[in-house]
N, C-alpha and C. Protein backbone atom coordinates (compact mmCIF):
# COMPACT_ATOMS: atom_id res chain seq x y z
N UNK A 1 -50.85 14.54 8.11
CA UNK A 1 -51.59 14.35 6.89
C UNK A 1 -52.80 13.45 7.12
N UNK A 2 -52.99 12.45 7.79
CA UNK A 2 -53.24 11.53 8.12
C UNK A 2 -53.96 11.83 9.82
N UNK A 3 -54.51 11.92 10.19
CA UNK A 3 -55.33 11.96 11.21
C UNK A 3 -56.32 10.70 11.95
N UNK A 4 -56.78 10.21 11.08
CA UNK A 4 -57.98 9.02 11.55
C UNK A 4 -57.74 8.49 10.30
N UNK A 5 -57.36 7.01 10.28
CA UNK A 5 -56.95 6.16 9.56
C UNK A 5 -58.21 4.36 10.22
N UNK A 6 -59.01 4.34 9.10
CA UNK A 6 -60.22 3.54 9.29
C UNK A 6 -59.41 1.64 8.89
N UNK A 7 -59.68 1.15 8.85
CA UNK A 7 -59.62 -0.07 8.74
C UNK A 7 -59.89 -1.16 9.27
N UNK A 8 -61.18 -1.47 8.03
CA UNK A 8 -62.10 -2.84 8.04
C UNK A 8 -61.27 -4.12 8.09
N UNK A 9 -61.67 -5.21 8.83
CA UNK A 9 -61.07 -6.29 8.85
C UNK A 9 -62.09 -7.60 8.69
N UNK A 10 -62.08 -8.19 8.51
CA UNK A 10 -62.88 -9.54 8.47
C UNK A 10 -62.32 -10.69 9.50
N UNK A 11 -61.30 -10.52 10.35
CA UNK A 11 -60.50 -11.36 11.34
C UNK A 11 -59.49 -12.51 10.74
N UNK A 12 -59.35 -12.35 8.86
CA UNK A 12 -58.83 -13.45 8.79
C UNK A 12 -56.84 -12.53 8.96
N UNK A 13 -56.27 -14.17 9.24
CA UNK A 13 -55.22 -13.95 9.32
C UNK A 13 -54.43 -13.18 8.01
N UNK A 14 -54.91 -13.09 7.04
CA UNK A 14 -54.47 -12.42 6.39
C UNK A 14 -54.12 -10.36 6.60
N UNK A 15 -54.61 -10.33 7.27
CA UNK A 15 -55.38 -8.97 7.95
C UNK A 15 -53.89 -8.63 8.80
N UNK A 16 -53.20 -9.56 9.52
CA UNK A 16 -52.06 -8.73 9.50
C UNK A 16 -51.07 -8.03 9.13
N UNK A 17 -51.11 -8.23 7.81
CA UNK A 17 -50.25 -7.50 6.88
C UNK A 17 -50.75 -5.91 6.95
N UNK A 18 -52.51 -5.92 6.97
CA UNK A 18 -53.12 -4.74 6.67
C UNK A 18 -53.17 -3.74 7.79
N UNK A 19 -53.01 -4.65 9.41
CA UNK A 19 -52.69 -3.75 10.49
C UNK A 19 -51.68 -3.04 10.47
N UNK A 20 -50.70 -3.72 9.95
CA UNK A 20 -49.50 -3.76 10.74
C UNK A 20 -49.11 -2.28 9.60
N UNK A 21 -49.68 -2.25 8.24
CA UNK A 21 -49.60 -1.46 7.43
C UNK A 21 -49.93 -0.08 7.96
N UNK A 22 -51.47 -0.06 8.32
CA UNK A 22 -51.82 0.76 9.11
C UNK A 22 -51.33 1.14 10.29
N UNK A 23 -50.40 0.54 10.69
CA UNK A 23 -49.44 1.12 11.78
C UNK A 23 -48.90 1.71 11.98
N UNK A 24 -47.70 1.41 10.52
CA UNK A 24 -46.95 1.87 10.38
C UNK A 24 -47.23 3.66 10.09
N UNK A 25 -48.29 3.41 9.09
CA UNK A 25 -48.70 4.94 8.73
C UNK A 25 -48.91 6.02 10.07
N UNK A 26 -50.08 5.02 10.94
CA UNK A 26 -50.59 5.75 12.38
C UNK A 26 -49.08 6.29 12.83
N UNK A 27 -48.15 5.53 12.92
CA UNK A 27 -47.04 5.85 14.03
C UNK A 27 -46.44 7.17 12.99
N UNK A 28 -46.19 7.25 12.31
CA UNK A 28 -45.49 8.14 11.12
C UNK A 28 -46.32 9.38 11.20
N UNK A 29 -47.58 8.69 11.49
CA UNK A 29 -48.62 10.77 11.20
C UNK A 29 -49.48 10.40 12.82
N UNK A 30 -49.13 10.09 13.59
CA UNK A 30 -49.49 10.50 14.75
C UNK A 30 -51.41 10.25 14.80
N UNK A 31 -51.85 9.33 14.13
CA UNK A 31 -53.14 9.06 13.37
C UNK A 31 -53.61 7.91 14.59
N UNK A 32 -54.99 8.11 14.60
CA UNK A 32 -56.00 7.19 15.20
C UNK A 32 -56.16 6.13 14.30
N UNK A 33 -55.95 5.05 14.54
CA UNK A 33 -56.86 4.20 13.95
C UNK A 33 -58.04 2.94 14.14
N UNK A 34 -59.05 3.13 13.36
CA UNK A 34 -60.03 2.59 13.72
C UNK A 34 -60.41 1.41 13.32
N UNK A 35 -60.71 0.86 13.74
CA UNK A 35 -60.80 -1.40 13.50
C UNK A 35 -62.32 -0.84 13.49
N UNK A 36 -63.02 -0.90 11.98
CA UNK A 36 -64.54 -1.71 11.84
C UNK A 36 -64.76 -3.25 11.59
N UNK A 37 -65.62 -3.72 11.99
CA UNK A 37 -66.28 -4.62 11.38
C UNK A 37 -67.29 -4.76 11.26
N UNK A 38 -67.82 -5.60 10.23
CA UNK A 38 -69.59 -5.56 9.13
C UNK A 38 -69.53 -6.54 9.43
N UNK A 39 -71.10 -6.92 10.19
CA UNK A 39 -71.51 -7.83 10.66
C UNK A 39 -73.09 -8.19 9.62
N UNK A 40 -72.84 -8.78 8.46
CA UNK A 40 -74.03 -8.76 7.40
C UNK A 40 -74.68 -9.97 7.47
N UNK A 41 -76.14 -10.03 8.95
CA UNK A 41 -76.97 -10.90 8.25
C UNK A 41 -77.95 -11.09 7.63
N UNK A 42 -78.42 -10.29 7.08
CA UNK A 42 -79.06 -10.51 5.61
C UNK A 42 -78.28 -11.40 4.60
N UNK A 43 -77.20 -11.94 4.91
CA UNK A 43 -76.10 -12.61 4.08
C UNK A 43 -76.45 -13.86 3.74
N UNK A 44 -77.69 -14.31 5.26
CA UNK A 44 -77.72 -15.46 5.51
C UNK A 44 -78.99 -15.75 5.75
N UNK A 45 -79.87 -14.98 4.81
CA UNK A 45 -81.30 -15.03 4.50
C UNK A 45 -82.01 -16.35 4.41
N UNK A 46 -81.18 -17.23 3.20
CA UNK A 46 -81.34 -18.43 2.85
C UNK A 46 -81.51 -19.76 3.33
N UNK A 47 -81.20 -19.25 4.74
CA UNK A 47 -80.77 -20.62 5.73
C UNK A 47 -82.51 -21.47 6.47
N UNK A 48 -82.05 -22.32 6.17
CA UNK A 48 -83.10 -23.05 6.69
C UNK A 48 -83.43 -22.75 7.60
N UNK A 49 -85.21 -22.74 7.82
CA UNK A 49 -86.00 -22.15 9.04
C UNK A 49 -85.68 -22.57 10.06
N UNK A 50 -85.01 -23.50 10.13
CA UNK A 50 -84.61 -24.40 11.55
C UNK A 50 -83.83 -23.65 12.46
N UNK A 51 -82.55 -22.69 11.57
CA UNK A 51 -81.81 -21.83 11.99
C UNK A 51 -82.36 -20.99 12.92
N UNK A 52 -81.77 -20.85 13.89
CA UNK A 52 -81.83 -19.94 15.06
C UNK A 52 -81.41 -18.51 14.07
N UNK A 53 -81.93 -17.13 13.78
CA UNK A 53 -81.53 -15.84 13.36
C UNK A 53 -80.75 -15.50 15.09
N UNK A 54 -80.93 -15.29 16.09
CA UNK A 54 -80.45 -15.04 17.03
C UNK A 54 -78.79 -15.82 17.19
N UNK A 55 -79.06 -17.23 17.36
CA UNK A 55 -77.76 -17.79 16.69
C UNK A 55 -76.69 -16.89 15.47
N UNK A 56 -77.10 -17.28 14.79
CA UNK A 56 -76.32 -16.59 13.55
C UNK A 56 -75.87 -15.25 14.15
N UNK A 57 -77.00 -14.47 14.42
CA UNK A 57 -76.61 -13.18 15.20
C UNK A 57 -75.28 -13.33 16.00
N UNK A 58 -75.26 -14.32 16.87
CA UNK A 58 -74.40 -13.79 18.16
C UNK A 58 -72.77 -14.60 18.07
N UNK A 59 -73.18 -16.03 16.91
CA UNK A 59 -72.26 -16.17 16.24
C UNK A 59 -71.28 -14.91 15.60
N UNK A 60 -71.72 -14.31 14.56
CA UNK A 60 -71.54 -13.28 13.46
C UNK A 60 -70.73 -12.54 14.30
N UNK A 61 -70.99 -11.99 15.57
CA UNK A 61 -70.57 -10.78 16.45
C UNK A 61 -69.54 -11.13 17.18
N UNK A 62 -69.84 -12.58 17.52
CA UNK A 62 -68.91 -13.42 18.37
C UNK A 62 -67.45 -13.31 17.58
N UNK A 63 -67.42 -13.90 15.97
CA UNK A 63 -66.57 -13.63 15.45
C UNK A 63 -65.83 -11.90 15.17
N UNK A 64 -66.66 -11.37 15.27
CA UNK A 64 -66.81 -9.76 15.23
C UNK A 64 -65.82 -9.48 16.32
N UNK A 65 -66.06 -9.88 17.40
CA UNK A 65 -65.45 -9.38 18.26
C UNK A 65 -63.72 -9.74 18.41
N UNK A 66 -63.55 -10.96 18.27
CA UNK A 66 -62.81 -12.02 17.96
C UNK A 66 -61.12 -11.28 17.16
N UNK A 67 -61.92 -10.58 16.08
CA UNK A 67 -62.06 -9.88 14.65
C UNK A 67 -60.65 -8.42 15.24
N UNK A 68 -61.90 -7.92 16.13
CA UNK A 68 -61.53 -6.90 16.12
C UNK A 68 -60.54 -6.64 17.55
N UNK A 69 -60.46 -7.73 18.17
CA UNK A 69 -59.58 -7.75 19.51
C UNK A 69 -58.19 -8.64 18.86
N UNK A 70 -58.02 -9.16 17.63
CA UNK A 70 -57.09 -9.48 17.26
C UNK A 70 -56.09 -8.25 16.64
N UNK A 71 -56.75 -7.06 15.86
CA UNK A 71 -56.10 -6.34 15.22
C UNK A 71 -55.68 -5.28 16.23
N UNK A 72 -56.69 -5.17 17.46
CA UNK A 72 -56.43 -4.13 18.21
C UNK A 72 -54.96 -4.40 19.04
N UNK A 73 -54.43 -5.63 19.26
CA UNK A 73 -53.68 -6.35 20.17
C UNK A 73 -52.50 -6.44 18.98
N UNK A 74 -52.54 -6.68 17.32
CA UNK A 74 -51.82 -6.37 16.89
C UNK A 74 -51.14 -5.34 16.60
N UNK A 75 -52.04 -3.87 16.37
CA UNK A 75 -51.48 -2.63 15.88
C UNK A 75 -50.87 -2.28 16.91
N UNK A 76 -49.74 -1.47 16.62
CA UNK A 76 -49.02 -0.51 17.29
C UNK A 76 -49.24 0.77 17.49
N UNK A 77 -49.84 1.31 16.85
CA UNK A 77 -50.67 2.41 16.83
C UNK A 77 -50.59 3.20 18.30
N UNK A 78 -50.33 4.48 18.64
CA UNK A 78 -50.65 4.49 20.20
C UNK A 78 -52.31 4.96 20.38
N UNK A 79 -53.02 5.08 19.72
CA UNK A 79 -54.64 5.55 19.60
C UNK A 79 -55.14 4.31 18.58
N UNK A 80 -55.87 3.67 19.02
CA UNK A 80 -56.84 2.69 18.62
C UNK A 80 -58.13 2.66 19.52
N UNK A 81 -58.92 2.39 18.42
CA UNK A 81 -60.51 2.65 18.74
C UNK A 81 -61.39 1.62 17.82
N UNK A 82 -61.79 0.84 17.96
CA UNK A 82 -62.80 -0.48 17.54
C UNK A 82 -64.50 -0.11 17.22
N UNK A 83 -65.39 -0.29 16.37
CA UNK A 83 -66.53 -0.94 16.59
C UNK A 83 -66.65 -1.91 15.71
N UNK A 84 -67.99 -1.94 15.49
CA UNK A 84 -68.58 -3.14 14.70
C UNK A 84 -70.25 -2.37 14.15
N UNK A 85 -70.28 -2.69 13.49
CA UNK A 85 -71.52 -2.25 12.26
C UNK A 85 -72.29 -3.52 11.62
N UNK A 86 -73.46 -3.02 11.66
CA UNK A 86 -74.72 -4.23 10.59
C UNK A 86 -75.01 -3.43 9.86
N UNK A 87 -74.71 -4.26 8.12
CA UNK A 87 -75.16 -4.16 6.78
C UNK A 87 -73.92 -4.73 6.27
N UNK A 88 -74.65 -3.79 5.02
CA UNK A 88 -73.67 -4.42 3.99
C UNK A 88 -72.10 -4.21 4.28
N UNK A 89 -71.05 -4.72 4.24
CA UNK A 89 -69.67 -4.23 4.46
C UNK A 89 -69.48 -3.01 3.76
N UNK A 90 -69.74 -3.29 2.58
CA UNK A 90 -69.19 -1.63 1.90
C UNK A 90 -69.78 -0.82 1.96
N UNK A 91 -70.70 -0.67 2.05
CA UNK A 91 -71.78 0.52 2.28
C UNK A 91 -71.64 0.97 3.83
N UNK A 92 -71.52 0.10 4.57
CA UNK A 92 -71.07 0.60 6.10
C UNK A 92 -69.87 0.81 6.53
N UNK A 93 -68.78 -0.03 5.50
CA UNK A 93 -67.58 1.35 5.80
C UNK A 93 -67.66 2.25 5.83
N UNK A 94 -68.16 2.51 4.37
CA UNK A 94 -68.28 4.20 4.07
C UNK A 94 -69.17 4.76 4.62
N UNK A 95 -70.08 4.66 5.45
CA UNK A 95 -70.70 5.17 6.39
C UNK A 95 -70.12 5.68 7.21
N UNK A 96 -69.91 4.41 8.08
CA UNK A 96 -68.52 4.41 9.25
C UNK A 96 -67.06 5.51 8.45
N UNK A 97 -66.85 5.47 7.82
CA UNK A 97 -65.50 6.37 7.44
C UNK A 97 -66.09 7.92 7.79
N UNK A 98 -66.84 8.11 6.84
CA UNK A 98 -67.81 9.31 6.85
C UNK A 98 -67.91 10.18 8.45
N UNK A 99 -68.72 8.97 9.21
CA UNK A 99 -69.32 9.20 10.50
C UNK A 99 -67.97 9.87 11.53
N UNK A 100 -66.78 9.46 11.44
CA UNK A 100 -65.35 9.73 11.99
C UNK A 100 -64.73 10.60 11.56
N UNK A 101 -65.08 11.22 10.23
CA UNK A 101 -63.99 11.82 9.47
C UNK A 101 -62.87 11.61 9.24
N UNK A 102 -62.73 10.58 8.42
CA UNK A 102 -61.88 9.50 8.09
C UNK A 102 -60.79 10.21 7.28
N UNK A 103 -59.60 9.97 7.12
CA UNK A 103 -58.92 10.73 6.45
C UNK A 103 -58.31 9.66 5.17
N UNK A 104 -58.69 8.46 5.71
CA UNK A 104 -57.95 7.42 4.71
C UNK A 104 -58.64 5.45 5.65
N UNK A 105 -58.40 5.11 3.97
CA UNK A 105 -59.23 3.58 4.33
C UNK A 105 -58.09 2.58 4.32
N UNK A 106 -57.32 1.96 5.13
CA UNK A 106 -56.33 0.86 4.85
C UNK A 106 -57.12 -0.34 4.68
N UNK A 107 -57.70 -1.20 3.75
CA UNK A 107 -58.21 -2.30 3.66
C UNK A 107 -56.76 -3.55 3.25
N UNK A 108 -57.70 -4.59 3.32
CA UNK A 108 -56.93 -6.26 2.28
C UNK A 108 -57.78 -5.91 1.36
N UNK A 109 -57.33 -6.47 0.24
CA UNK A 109 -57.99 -7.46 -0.95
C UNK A 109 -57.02 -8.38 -1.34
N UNK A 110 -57.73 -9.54 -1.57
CA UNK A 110 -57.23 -10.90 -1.97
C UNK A 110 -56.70 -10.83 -3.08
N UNK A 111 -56.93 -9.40 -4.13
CA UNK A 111 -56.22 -9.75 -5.72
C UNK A 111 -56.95 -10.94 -6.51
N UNK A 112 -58.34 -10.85 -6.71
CA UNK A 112 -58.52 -11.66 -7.24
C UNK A 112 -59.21 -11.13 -8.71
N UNK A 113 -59.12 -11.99 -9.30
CA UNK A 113 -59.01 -11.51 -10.94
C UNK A 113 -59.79 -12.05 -11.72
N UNK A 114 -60.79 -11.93 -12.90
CA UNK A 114 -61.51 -13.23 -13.61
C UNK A 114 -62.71 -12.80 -13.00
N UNK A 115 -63.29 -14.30 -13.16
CA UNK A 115 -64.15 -14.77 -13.17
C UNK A 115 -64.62 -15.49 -11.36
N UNK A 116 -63.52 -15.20 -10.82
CA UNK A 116 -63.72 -15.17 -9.17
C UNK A 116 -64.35 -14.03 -8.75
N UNK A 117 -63.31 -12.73 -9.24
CA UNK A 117 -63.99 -11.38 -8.68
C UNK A 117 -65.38 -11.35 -9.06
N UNK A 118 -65.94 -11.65 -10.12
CA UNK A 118 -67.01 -11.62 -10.88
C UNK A 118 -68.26 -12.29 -10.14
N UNK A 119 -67.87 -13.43 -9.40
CA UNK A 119 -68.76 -14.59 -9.22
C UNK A 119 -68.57 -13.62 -7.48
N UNK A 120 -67.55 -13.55 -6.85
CA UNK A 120 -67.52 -13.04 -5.30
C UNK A 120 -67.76 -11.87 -5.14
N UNK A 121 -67.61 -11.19 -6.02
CA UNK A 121 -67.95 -10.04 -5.80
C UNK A 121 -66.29 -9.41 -4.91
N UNK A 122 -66.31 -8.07 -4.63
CA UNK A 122 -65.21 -7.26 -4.31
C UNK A 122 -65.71 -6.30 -3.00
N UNK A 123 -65.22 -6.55 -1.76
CA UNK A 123 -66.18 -5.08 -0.71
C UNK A 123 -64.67 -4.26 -1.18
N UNK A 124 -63.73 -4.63 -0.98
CA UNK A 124 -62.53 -3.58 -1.78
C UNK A 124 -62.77 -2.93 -3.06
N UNK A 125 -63.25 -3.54 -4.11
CA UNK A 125 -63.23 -2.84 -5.47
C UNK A 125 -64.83 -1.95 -4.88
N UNK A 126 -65.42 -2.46 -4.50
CA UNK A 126 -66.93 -1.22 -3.77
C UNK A 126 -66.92 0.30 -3.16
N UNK A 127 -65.93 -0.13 -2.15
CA UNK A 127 -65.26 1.20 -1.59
C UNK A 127 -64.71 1.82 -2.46
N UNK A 128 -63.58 1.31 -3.17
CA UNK A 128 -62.45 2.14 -3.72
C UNK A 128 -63.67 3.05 -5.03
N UNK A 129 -64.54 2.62 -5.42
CA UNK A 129 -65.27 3.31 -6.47
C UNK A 129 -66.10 4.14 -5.65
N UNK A 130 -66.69 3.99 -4.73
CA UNK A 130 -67.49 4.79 -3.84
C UNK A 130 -66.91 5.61 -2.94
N UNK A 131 -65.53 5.68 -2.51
CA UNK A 131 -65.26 6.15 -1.62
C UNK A 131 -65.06 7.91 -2.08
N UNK A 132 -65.37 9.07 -1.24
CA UNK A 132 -64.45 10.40 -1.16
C UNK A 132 -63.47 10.68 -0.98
N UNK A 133 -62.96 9.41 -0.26
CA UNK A 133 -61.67 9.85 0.75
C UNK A 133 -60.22 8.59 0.35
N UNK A 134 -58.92 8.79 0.31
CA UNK A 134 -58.12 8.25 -0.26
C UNK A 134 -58.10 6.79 0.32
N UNK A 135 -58.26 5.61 -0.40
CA UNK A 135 -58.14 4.39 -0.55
C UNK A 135 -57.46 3.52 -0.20
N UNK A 136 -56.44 3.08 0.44
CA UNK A 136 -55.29 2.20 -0.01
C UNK A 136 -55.26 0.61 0.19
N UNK A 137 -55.44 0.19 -0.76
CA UNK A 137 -55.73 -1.13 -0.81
C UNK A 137 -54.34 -2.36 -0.42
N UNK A 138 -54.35 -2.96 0.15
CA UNK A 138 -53.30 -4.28 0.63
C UNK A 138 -53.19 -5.75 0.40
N UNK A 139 -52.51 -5.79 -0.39
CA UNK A 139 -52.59 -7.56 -0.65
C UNK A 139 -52.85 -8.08 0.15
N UNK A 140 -53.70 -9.37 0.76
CA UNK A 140 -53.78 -9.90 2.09
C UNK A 140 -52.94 -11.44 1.45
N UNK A 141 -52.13 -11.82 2.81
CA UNK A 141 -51.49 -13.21 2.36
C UNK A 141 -50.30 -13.02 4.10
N UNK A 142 -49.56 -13.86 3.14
CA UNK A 142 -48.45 -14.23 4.48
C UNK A 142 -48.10 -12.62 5.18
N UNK A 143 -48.79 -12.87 6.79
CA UNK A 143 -48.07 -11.70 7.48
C UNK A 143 -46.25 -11.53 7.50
N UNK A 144 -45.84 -10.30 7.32
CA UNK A 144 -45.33 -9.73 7.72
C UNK A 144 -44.23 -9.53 8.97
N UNK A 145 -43.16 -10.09 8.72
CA UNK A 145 -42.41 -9.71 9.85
C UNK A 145 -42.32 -8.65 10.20
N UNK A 146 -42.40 -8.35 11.51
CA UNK A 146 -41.81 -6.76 11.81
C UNK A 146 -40.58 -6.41 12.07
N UNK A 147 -40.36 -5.50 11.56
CA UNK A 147 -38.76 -5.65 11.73
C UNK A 147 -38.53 -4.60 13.20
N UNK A 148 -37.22 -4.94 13.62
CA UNK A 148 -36.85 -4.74 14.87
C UNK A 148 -36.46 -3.24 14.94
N UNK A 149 -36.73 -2.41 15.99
CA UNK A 149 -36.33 -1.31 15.96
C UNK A 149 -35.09 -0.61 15.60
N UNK A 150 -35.12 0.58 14.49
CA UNK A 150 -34.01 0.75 14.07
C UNK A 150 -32.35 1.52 14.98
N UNK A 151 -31.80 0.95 14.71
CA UNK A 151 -30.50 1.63 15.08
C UNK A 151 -29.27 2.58 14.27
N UNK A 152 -28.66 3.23 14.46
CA UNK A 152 -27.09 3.81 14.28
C UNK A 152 -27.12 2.80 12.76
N UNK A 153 -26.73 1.91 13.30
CA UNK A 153 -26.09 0.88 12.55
C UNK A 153 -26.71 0.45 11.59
N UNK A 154 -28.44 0.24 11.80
CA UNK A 154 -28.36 -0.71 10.79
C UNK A 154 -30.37 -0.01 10.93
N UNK A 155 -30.54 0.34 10.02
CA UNK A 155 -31.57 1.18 9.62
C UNK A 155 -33.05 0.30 9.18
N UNK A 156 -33.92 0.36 9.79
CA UNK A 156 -35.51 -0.13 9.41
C UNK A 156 -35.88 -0.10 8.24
N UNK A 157 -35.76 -1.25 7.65
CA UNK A 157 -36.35 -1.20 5.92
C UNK A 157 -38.01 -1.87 6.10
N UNK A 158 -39.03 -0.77 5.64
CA UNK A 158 -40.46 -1.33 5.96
C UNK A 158 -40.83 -2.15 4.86
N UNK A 159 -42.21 -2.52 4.58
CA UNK A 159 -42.47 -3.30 3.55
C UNK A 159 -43.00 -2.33 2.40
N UNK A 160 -42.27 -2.50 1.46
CA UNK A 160 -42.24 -1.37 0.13
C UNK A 160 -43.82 -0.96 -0.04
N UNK A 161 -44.78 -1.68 0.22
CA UNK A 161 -45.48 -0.56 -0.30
C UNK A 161 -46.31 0.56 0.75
N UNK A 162 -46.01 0.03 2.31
CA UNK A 162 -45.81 1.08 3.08
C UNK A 162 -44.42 2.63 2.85
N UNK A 163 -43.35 1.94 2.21
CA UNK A 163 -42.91 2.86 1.84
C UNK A 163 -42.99 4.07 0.87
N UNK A 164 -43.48 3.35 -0.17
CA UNK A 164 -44.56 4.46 -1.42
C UNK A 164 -45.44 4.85 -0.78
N UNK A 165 -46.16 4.49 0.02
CA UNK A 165 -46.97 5.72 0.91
C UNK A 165 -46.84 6.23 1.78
N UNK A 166 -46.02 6.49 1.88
CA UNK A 166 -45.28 7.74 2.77
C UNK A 166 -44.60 8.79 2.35
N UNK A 167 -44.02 8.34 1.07
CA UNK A 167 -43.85 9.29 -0.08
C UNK A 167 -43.90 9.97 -0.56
């Protein structure tokens, strides 16, 4: 069902919940999955002239890389494939999704609600309105144990809402 399975990360630790999600799916449908990251500096327009732009640059990527050698080393996945992209995050997912023929987006979102979402803005609520292709959004917070391979005896219970999507 599932073929190329995309997922953006930002490197925070929260992000393992969202690999490991995407793992699970990859291993179940035999799916590629792909680690982007948006490297946006135009973000950082504002910064005093003093600022090195080259700095910031190699910073930004530095973390980028960082980013994306963490999730690659986490997923289980047996096909994983990495880049990294400049612009906006949401607009270059969906680029990037597009460009692969993406069959599905595993992101985080923080769940944030009010007058936070409002003021931070959402690259999750961006995609999910822009996107063609099916969505699935992930609480980001405390990773995830993995649970141990199943046996006879005593059977692999995943984290429920990997289980509704599989469904």
């Amino acid at each position: 069902m599932f073929d190329t399975i995309l997922v953006p990360t930002d490197g925070s630790e929260g992000m393992a919940r969202v690999v490991d999600t995407a793992s699970e799916l990859a291993d179940v449908h035999g799916s590629t999955v792909h680690f982007v990251y948006a490297v946006h500096t135009a973000s950082f327009a504002n910064l005093p002239m003093e600022t090195s732009w080259e700095s910031v640059g190699v910073m930004l990527r530095e973390d980028g890389d960082a980013a994306l050698e963490a999730a690659e080393s986490r997923s289980t996945a047996d096909r994983v494939e990495t880049a990294m992209v400049d612009g906006p995050p949401s607009r270059e997912i969906l680029t990037y999704a597009e460009e692969i023929s993406c069959d599905l987006v595993v992101m985080g979102t923080h769940g944030r609600g009010g007058l936070n979402r409002l003021l931070l803005g959402s690259v999750a609520e961006r995609v999910v309105r822009s996107a063609t292709i099916p969505v699935m959004t992930v609480r980001v917070g405390e990773p995830i144990e993995r649970p141990a391979k199943a046996t006879d005896e005593q059977p692999v219970t995943a984290d429920p809402s990997v289980t509704e999507a599989l469904e």
